[in-house]
PDB file of N, CA and C in Angstrom:
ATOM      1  N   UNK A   1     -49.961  58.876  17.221  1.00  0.00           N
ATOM      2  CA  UNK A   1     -50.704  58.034  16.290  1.00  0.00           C
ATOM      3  C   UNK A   1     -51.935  58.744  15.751  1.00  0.00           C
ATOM      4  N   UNK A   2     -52.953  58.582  15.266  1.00  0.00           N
ATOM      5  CA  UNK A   2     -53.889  58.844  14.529  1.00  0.00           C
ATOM      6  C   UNK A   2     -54.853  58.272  15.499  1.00  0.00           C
ATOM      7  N   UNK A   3     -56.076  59.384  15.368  1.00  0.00           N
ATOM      8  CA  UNK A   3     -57.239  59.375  16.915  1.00  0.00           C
ATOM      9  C   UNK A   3     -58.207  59.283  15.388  1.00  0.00           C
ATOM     10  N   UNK A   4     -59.008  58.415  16.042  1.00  0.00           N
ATOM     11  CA  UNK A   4     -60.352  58.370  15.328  1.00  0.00           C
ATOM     12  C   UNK A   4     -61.037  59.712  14.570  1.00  0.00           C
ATOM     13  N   UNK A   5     -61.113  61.075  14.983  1.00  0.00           N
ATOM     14  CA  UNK A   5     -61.270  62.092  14.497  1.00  0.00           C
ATOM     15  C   UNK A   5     -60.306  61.838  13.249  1.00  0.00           C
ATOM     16  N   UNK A   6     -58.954  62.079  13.195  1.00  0.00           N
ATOM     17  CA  UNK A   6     -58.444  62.034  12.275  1.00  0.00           C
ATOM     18  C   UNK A   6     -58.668  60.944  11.415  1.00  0.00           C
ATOM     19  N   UNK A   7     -58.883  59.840  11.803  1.00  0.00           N
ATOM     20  CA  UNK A   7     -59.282  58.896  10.720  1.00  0.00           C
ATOM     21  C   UNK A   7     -60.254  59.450   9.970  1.00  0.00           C
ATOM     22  N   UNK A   8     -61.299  59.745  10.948  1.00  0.00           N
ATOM     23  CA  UNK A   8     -62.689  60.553  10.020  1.00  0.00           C
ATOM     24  C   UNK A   8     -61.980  61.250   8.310  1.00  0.00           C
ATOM     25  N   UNK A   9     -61.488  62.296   8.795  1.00  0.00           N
ATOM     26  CA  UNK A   9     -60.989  63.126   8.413  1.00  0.00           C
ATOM     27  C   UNK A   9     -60.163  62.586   6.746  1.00  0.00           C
ATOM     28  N   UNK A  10     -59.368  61.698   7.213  1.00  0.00           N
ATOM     29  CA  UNK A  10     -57.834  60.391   6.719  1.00  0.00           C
ATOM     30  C   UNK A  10     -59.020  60.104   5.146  1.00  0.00           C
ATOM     31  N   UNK A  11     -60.332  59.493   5.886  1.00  0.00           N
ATOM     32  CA  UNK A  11     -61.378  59.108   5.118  1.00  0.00           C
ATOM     33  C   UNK A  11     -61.833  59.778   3.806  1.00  0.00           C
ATOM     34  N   UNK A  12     -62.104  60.747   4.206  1.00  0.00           N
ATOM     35  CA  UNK A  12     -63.259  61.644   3.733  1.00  0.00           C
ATOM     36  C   UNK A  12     -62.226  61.906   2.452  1.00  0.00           C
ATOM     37  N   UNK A  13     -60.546  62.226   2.695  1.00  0.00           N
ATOM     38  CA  UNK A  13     -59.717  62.498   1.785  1.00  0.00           C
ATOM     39  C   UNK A  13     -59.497  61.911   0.426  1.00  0.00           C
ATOM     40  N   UNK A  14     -59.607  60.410   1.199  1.00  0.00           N
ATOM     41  CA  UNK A  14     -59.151  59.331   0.423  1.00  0.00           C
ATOM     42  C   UNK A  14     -60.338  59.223  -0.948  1.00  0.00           C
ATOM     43  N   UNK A  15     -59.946  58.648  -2.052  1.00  0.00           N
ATOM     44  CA  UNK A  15     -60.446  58.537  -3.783  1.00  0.00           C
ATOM     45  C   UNK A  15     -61.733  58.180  -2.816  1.00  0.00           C
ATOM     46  N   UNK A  16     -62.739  58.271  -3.624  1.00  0.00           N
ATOM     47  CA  UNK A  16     -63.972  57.465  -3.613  1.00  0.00           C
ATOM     48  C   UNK A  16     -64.091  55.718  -4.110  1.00  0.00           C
ATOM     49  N   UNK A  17     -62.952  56.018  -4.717  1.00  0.00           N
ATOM     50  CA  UNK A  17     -63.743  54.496  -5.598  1.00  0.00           C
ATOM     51  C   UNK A  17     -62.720  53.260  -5.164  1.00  0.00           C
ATOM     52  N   UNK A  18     -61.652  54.011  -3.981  1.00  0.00           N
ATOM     53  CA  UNK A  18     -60.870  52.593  -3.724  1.00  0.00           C
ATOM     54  C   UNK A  18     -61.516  52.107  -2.557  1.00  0.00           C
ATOM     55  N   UNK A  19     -61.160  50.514  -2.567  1.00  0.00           N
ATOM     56  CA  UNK A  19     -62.154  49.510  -1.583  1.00  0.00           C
ATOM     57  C   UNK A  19     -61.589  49.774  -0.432  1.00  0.00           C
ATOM     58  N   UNK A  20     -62.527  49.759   0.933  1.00  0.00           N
ATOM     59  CA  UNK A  20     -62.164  49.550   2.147  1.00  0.00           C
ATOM     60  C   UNK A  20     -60.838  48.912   2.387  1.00  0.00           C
ATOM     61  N   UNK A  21     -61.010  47.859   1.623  1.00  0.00           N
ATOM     62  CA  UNK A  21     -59.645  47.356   2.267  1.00  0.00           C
ATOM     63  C   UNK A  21     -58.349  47.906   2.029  1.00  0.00           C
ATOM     64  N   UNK A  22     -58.465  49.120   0.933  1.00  0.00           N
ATOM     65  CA  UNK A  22     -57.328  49.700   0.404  1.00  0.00           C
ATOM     66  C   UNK A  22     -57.175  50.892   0.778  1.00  0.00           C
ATOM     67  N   UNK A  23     -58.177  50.757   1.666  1.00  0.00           N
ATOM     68  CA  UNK A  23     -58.398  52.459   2.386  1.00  0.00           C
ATOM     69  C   UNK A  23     -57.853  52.152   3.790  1.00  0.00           C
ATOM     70  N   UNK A  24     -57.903  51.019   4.496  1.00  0.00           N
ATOM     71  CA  UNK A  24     -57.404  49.883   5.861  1.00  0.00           C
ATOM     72  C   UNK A  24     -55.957  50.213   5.483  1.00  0.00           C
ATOM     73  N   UNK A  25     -55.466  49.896   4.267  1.00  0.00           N
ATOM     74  CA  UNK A  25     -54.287  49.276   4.643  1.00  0.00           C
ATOM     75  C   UNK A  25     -53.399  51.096   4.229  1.00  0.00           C
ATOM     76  N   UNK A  26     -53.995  52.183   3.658  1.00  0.00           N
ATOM     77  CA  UNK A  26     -53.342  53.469   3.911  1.00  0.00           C
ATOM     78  C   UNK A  26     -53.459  54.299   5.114  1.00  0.00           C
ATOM     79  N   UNK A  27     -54.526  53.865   5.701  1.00  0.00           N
ATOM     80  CA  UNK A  27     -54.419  54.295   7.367  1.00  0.00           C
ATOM     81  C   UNK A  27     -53.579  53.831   7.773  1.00  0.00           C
ATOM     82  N   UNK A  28     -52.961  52.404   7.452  1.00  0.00           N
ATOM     83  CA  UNK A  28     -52.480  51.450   8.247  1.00  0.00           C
ATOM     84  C   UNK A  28     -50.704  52.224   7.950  1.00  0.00           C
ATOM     85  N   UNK A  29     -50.897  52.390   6.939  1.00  0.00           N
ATOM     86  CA  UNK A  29     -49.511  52.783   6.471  1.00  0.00           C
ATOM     87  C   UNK A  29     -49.001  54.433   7.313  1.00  0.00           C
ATOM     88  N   UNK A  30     -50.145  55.130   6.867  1.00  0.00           N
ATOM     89  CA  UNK A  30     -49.887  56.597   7.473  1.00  0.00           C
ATOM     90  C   UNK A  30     -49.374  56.200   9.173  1.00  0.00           C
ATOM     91  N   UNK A  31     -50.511  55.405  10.023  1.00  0.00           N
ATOM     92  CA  UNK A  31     -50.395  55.616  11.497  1.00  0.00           C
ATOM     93  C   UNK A  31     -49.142  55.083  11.484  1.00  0.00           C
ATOM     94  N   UNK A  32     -48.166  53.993  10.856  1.00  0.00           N
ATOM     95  CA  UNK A  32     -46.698  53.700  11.096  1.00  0.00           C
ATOM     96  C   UNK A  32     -45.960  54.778  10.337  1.00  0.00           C
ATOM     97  N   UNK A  33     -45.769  54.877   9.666  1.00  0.00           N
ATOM     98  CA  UNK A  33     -45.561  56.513   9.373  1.00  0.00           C
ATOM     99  C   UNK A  33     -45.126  57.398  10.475  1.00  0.00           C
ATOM    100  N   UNK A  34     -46.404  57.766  10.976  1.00  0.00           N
ATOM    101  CA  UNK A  34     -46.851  58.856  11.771  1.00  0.00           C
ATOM    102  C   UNK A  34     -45.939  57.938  13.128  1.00  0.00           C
ATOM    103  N   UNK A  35     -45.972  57.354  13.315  1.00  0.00           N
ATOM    104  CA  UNK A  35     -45.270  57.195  14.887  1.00  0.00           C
ATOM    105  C   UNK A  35     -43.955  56.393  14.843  1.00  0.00           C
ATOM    106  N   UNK A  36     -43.409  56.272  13.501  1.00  0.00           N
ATOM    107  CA  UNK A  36     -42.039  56.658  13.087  1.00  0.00           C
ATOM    108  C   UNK A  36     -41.294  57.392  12.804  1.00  0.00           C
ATOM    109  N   UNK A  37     -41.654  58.753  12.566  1.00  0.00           N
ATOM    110  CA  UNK A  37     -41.848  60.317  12.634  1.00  0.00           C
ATOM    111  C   UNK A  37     -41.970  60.819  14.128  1.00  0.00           C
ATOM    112  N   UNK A  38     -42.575  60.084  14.894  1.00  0.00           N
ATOM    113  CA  UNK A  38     -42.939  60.890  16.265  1.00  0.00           C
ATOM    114  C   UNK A  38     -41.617  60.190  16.662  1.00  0.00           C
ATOM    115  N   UNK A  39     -41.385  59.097  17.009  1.00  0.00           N
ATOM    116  CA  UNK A  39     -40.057  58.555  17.494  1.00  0.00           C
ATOM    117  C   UNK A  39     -39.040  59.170  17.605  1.00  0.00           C
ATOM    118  N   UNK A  40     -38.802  59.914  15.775  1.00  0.00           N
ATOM    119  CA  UNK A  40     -37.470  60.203  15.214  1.00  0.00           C
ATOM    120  C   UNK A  40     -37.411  61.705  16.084  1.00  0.00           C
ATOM    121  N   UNK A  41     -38.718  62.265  16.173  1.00  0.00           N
ATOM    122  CA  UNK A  41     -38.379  63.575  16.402  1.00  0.00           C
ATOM    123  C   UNK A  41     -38.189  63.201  17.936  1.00  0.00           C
ATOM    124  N   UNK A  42     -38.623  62.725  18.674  1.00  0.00           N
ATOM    125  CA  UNK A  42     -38.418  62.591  20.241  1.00  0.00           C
ATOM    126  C   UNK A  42     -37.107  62.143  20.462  1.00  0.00           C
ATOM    127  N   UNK A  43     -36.441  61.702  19.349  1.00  0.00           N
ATOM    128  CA  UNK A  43     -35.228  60.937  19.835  1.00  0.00           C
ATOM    129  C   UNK A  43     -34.253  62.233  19.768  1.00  0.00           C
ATOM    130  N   UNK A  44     -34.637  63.169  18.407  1.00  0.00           N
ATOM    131  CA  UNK A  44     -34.353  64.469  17.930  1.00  0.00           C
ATOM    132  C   UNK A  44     -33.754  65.430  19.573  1.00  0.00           C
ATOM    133  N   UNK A  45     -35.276  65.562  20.072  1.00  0.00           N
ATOM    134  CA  UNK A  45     -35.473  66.473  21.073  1.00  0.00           C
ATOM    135  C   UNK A  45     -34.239  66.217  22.629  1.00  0.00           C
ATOM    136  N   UNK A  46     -34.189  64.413  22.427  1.00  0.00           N
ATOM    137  CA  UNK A  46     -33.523  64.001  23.435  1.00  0.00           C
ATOM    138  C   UNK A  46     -32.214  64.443  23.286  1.00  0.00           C
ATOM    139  N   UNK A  47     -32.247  64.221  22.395  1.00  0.00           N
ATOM    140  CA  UNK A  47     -30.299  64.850  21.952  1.00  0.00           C
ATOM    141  C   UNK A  47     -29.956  66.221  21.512  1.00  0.00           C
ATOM    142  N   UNK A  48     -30.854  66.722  21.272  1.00  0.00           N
ATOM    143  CA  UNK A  48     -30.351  68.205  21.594  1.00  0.00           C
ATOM    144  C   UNK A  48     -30.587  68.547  22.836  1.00  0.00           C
ATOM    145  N   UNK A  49     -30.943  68.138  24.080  1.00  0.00           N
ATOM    146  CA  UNK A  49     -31.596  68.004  25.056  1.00  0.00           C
ATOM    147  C   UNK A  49     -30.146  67.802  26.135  1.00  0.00           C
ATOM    148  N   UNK A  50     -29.569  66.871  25.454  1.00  0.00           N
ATOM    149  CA  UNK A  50     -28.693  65.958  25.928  1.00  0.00           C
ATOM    150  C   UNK A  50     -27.210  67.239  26.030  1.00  0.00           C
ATOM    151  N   UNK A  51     -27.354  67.733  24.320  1.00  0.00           N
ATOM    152  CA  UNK A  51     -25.660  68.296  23.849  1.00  0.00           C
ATOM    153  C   UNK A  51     -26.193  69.773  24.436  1.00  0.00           C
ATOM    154  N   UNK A  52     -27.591  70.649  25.031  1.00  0.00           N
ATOM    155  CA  UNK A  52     -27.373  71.688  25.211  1.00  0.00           C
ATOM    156  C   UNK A  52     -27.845  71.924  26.766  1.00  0.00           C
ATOM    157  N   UNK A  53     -28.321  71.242  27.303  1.00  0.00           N
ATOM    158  CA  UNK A  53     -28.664  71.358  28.654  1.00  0.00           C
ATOM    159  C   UNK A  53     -27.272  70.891  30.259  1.00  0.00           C
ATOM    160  N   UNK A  54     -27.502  71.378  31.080  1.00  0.00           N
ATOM    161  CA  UNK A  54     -26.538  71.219  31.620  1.00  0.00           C
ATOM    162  C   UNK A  54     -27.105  69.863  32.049  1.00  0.00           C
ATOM    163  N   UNK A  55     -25.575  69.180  32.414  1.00  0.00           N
ATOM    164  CA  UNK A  55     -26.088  68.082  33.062  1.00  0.00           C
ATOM    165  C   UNK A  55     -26.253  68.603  34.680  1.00  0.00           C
ATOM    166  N   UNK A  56     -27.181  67.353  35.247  1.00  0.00           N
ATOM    167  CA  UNK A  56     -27.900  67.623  36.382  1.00  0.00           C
ATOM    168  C   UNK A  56     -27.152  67.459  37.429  1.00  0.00           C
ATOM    169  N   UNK A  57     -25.629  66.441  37.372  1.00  0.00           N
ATOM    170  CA  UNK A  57     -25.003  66.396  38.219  1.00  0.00           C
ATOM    171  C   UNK A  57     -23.773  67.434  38.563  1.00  0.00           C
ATOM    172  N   UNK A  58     -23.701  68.320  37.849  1.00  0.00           N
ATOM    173  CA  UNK A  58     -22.839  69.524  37.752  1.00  0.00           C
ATOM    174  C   UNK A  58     -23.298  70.722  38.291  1.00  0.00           C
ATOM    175  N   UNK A  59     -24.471  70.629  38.071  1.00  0.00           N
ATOM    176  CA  UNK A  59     -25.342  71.889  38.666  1.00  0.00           C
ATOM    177  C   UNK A  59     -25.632  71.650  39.928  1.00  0.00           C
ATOM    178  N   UNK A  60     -25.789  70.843  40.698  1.00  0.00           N
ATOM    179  CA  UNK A  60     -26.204  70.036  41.845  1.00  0.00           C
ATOM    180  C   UNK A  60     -25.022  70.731  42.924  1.00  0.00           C
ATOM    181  N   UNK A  61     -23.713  70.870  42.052  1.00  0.00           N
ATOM    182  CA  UNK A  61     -22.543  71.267  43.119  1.00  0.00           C
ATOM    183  C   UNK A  61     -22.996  72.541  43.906  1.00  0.00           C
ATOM    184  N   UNK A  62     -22.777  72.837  44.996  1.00  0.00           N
ATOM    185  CA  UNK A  62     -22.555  74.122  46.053  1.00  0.00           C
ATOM    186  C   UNK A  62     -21.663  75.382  44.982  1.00  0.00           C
ATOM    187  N   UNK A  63     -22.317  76.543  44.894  1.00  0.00           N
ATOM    188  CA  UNK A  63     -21.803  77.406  44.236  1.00  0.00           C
ATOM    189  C   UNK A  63     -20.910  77.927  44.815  1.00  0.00           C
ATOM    190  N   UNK A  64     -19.234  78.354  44.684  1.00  0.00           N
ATOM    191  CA  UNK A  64     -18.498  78.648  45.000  1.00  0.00           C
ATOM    192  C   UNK A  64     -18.080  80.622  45.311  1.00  0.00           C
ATOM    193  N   UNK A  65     -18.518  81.041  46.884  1.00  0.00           N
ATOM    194  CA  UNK A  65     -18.634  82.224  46.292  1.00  0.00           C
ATOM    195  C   UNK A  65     -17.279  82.921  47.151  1.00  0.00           C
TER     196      UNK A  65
END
């Protein structure tokens, strides 16, 4: 999500001349954004995670020597 620093920051970007409240509701928009994006990629990570890692119960077996 978006940490207060970055809001700072979010701020300083934004037009001068639009009202607070229109400046509220593009933070508001970016931070869902932003942690609909973080989701997608974690869900990303899980599944390549998933199709390239061994599973844990296969590896677990006694190596056959």
């Amino acid at each position: 999500g978006i940490t207060m620093n970055n809001l700072h920051e979010l701020l300083q970007k934004l037009p001068e001349g639009i009202s607070d409240e229109t400046a509220a509701v593009i933070i508001r928009l970016l931070n869902d954004l932003t942690k609909a994006w973080e989701w997608r990629y974690f869900d990303q990570i899980r599944r390549f995670e998933q199709v390239h890692l061994p599973d844990p119960f296969e590896s677990e077996q006694p190596s056959r020597r």
